[in-house]
C-alpha atoms as a PDB file:
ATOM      1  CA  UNK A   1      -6.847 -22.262 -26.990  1.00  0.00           C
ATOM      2  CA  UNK A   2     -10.052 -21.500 -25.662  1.00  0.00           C
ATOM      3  CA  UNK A   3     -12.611 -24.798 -24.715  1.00  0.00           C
ATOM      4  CA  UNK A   4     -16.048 -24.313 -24.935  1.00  0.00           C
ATOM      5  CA  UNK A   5     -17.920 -26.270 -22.294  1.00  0.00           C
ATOM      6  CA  UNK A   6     -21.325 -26.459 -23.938  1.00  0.00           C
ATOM      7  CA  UNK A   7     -24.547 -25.908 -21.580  1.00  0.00           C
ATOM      8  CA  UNK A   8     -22.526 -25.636 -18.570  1.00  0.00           C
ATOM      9  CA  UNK A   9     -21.194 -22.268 -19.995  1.00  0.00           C
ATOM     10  CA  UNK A  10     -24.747 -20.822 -21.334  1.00  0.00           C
ATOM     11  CA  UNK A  11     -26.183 -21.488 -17.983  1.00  0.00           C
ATOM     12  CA  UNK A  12     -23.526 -19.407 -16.242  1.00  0.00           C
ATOM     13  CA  UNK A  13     -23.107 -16.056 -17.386  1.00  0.00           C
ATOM     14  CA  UNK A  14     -20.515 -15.016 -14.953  1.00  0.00           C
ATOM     15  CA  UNK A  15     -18.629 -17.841 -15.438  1.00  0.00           C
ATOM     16  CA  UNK A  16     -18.440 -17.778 -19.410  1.00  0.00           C
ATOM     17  CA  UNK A  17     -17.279 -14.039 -18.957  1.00  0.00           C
ATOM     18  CA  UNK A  18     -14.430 -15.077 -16.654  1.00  0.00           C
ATOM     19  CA  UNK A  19     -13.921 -17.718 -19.349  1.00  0.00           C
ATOM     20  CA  UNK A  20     -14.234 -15.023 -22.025  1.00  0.00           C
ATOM     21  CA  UNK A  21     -11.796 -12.882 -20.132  1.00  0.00           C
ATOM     22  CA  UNK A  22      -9.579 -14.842 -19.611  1.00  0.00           C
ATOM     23  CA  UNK A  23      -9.275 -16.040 -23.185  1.00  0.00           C
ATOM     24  CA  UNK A  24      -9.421 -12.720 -24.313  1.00  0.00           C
ATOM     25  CA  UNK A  25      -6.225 -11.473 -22.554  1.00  0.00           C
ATOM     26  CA  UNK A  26      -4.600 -14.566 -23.003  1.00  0.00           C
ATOM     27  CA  UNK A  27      -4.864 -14.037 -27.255  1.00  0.00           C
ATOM     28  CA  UNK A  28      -5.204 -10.736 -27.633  1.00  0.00           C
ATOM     29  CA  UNK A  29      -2.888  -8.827 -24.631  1.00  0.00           C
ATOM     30  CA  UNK A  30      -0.254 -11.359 -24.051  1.00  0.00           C
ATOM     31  CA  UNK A  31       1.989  -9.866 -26.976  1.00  0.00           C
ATOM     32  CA  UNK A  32       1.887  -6.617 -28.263  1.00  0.00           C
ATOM     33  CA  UNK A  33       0.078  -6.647 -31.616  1.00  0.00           C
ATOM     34  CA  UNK A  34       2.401  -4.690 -33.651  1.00  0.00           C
ATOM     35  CA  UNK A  35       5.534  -5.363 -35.362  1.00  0.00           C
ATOM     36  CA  UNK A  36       7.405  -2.433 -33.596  1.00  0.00           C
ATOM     37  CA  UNK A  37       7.442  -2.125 -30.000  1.00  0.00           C
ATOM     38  CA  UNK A  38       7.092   1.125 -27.847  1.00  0.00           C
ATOM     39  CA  UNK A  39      10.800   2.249 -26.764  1.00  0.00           C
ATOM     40  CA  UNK A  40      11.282   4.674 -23.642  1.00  0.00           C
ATOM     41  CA  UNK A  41      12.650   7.501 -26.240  1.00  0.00           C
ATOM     42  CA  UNK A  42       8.913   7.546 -27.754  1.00  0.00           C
ATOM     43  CA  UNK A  43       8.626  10.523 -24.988  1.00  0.00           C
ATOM     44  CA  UNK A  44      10.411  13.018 -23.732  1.00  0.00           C
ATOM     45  CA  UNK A  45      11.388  13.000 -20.681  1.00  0.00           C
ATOM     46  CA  UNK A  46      12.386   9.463 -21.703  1.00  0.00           C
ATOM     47  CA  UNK A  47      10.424   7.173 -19.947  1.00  0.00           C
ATOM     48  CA  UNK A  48      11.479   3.950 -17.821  1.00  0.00           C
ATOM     49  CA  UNK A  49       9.544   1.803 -18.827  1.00  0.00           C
ATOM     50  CA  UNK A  50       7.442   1.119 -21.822  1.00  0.00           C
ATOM     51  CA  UNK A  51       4.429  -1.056 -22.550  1.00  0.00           C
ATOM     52  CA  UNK A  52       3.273  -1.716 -26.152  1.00  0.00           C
ATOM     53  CA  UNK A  53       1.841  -1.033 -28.869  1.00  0.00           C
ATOM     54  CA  UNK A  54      -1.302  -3.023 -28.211  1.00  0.00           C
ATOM     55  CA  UNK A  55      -3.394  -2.343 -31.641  1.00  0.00           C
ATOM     56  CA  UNK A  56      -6.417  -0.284 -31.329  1.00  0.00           C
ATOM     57  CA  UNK A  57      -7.498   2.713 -29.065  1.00  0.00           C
ATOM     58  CA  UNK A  58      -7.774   1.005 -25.541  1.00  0.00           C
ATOM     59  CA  UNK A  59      -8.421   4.558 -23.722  1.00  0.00           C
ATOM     60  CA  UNK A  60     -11.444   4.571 -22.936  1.00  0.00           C
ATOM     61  CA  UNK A  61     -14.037   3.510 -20.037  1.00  0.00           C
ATOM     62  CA  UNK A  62     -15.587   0.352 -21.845  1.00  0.00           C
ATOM     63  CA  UNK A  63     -15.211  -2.887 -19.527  1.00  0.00           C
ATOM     64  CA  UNK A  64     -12.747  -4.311 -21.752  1.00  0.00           C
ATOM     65  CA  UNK A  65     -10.448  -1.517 -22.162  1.00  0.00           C
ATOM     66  CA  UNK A  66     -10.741  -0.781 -18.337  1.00  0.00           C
ATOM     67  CA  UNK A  67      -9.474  -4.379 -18.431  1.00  0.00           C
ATOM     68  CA  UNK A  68      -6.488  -3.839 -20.879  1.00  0.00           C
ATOM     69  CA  UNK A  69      -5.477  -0.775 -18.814  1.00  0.00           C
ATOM     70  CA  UNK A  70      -5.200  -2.298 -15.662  1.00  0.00           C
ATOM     71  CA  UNK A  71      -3.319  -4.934 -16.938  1.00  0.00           C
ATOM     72  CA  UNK A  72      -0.862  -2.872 -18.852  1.00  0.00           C
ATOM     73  CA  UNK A  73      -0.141  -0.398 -15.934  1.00  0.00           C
ATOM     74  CA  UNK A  74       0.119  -3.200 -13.985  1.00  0.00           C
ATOM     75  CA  UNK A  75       3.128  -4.725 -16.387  1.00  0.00           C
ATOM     76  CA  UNK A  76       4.737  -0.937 -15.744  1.00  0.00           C
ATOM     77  CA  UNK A  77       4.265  -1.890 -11.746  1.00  0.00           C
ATOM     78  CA  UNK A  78       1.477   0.435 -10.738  1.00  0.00           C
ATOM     79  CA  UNK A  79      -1.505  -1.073  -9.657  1.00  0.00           C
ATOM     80  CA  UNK A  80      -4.501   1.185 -10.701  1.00  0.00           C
ATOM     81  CA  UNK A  81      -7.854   0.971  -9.536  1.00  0.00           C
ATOM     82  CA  UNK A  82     -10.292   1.344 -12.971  1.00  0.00           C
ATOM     83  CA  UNK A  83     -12.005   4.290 -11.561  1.00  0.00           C
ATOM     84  CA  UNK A  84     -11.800   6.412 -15.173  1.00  0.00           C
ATOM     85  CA  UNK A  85     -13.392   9.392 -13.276  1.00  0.00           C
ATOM     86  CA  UNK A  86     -10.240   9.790 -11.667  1.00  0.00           C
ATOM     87  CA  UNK A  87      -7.934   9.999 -14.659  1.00  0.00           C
ATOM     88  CA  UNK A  88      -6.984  12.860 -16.447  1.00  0.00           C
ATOM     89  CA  UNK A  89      -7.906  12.608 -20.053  1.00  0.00           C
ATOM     90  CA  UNK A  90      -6.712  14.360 -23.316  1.00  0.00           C
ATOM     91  CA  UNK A  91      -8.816  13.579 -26.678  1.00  0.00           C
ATOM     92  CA  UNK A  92      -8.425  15.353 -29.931  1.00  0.00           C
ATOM     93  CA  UNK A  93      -4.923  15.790 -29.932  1.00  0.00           C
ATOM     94  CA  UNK A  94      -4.847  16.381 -34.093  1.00  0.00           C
ATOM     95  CA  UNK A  95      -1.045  14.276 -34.214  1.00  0.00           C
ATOM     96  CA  UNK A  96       0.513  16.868 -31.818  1.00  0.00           C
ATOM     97  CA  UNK A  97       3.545  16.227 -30.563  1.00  0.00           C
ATOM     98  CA  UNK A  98       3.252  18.050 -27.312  1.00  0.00           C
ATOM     99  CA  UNK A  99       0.896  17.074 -24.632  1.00  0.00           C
ATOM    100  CA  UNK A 100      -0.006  20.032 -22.009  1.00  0.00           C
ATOM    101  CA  UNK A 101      -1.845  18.383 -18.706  1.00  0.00           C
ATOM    102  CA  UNK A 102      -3.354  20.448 -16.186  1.00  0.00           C
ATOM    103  CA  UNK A 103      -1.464  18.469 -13.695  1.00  0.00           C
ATOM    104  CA  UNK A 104       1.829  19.191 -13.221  1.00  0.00           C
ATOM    105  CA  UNK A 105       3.781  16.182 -13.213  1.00  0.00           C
ATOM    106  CA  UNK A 106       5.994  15.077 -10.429  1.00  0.00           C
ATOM    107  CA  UNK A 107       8.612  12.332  -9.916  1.00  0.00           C
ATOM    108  CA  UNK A 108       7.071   8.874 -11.443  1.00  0.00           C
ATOM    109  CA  UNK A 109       4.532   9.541 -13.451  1.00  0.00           C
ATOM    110  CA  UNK A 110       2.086   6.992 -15.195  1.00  0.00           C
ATOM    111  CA  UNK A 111       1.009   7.705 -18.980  1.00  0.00           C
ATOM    112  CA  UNK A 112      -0.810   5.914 -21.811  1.00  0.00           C
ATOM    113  CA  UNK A 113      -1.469   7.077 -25.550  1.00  0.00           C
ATOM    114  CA  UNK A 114      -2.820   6.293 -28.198  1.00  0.00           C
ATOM    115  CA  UNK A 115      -1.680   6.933 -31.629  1.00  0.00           C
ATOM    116  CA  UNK A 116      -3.752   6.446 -35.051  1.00  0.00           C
ATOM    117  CA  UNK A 117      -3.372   5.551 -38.090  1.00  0.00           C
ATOM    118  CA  UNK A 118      -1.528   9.160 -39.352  1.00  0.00           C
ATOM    119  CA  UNK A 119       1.355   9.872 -41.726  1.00  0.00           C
ATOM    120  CA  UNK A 120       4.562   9.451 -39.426  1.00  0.00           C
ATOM    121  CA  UNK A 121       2.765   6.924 -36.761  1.00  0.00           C
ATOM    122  CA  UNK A 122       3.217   3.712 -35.415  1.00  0.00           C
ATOM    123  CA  UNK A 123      -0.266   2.705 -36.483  1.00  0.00           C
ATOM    124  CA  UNK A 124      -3.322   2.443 -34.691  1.00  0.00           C
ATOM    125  CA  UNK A 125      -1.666   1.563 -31.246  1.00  0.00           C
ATOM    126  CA  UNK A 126      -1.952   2.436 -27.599  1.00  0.00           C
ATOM    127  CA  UNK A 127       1.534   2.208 -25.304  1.00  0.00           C
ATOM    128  CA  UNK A 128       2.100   3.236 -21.466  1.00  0.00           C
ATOM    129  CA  UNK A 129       4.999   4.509 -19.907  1.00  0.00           C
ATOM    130  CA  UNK A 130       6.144   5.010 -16.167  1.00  0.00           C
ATOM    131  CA  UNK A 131       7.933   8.620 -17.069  1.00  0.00           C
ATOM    132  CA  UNK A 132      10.529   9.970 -14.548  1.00  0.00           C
ATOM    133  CA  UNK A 133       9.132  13.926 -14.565  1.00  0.00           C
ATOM    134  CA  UNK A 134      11.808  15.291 -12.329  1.00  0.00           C
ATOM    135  CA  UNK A 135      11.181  18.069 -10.517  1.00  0.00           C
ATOM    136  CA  UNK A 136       8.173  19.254 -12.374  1.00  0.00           C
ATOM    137  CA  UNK A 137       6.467  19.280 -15.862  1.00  0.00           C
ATOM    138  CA  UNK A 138       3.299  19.594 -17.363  1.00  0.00           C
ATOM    139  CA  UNK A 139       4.257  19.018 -20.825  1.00  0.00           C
ATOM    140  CA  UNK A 140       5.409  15.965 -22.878  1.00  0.00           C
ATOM    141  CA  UNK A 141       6.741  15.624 -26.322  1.00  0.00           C
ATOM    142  CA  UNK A 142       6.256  12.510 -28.354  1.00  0.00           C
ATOM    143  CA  UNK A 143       8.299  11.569 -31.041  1.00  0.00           C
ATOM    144  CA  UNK A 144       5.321  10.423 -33.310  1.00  0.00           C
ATOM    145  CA  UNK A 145       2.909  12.064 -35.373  1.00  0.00           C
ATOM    146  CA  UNK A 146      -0.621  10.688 -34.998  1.00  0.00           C
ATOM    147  CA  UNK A 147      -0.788  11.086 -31.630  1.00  0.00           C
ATOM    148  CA  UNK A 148      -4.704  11.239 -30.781  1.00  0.00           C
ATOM    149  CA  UNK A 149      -5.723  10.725 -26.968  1.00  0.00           C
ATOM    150  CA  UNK A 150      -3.516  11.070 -23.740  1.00  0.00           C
ATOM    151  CA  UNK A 151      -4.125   9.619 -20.369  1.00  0.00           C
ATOM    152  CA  UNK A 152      -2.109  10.566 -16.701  1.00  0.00           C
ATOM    153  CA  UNK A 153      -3.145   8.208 -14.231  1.00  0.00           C
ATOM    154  CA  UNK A 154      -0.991   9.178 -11.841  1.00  0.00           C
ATOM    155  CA  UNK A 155       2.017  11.310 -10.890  1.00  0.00           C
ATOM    156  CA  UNK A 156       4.044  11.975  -7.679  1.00  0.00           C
ATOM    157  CA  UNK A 157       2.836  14.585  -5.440  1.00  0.00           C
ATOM    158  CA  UNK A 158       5.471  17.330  -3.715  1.00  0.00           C
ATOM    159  CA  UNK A 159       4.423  18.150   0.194  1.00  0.00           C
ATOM    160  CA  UNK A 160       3.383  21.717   0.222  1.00  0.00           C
ATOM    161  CA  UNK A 161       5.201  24.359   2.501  1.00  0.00           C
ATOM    162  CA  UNK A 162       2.919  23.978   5.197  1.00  0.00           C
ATOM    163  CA  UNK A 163       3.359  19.710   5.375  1.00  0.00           C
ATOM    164  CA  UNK A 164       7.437  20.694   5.422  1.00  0.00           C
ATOM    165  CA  UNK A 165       7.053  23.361   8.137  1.00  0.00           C
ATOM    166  CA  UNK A 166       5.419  20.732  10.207  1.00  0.00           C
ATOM    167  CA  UNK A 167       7.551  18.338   9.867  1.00  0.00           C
ATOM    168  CA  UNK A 168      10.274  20.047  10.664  1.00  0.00           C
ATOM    169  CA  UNK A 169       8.570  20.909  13.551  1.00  0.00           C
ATOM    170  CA  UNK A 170       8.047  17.693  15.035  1.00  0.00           C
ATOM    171  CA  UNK A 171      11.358  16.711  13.912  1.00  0.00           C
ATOM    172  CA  UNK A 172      12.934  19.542  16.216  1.00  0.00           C
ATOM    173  CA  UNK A 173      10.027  18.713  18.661  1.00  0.00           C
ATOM    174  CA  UNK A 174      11.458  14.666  18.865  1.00  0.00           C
ATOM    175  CA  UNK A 175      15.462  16.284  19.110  1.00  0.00           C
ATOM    176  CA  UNK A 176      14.413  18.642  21.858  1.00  0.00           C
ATOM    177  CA  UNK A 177      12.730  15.567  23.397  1.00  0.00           C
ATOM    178  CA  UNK A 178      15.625  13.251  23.149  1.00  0.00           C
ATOM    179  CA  UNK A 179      18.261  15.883  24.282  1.00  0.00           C
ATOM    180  CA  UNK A 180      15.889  16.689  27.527  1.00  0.00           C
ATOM    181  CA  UNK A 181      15.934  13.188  28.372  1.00  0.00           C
ATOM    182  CA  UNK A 182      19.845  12.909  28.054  1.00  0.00           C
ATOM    183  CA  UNK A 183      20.301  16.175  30.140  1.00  0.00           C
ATOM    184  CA  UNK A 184      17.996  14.246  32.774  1.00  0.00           C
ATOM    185  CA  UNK A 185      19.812  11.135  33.262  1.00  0.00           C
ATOM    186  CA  UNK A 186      23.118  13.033  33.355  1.00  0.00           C
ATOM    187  CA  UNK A 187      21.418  14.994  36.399  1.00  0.00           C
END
């Protein structure tokens, strides 16, 4: 449990909200808080890895959830920054089962939603998932109801034409190089 340290902890602020932090994911994010746990066929494509259900709606940009975030991607192994301006972010979903981002996804993606407390849900519960999006997609199907808010914070990106054209360039460029040299030596 949590120790309280008396006036040592009301004279430092920043100390009793490390403290406070600390006891805080220690409680409330070391286990997930409901009785069923997220499973990698909640989405389609099926993802990896799952983390969850953590109770509550922790997509948002408050401190705290920022917190809960970062530590849940980082459970899924990607190591995100905080900055919520550079997520993309899907509220009002109504319990859809499909979820259409702007982004299309690539390779491993990294997703979060939240679900609420709707007929055919697991409750009110956020999960992420490290998806494997193949080739390319932009939409995912859940296999809830409820769903209410998306998040991508990141997908793979695919070079475009002009990033393969040059390096196929220098690749012939380094061959050319290599067999010039050879002819020279045999000279």
């Amino acid at each position: 449990m949590c120790s309280w340290k008396g006036k040592e902890m009301i004279e430092s602020k920043g100390r009793f909200s490390l403290v406070l932090g600390a006891c805080f994911s220690a409680l409330c994010l070391a286990a997930p808080a409901s009785a069923v746990a997220c499973a990698n066929s909640d989405v389609t494509p099926n993802a990896l890895v799952c983390q969850g259900f953590y109770s509550g709606n922790l997509l948002s940009n408050s401190p705290a959830d920022i917190f809960a975030q970062t530590t849940h991607l980082a459970g899924l192994g990607f190591a995100w920054n905080g900055n919520w301006n550079a997520v993309e972010k899907i509220s009002g979903l109504g319990g859809s089962h499909s979820v259409d981002f702007a982004t299309m996804l690539h390779g491993i993606s990294y997703v979060a939603f939240h679900f609420g407390n709707g007929t055919g849900g697991p409750g009110n519960v956020t999960a992420f998932y490290m998806i494997d999006a193949g080739a390319s997609t932009d939409v995912l199907t859940l296999n809830y109801n409820a769903s209410s808010n998306a998040v991508l914070y990141s997908t793979g990106t695919v070079p475009e034409p002009a990033s393969w054209a040059l390096m196929i360039a220098g690749f012939g460029m380094v061959g050319a190089g290599l067999r010039r040299r050879r002819d020279f030596a045999t000279a």
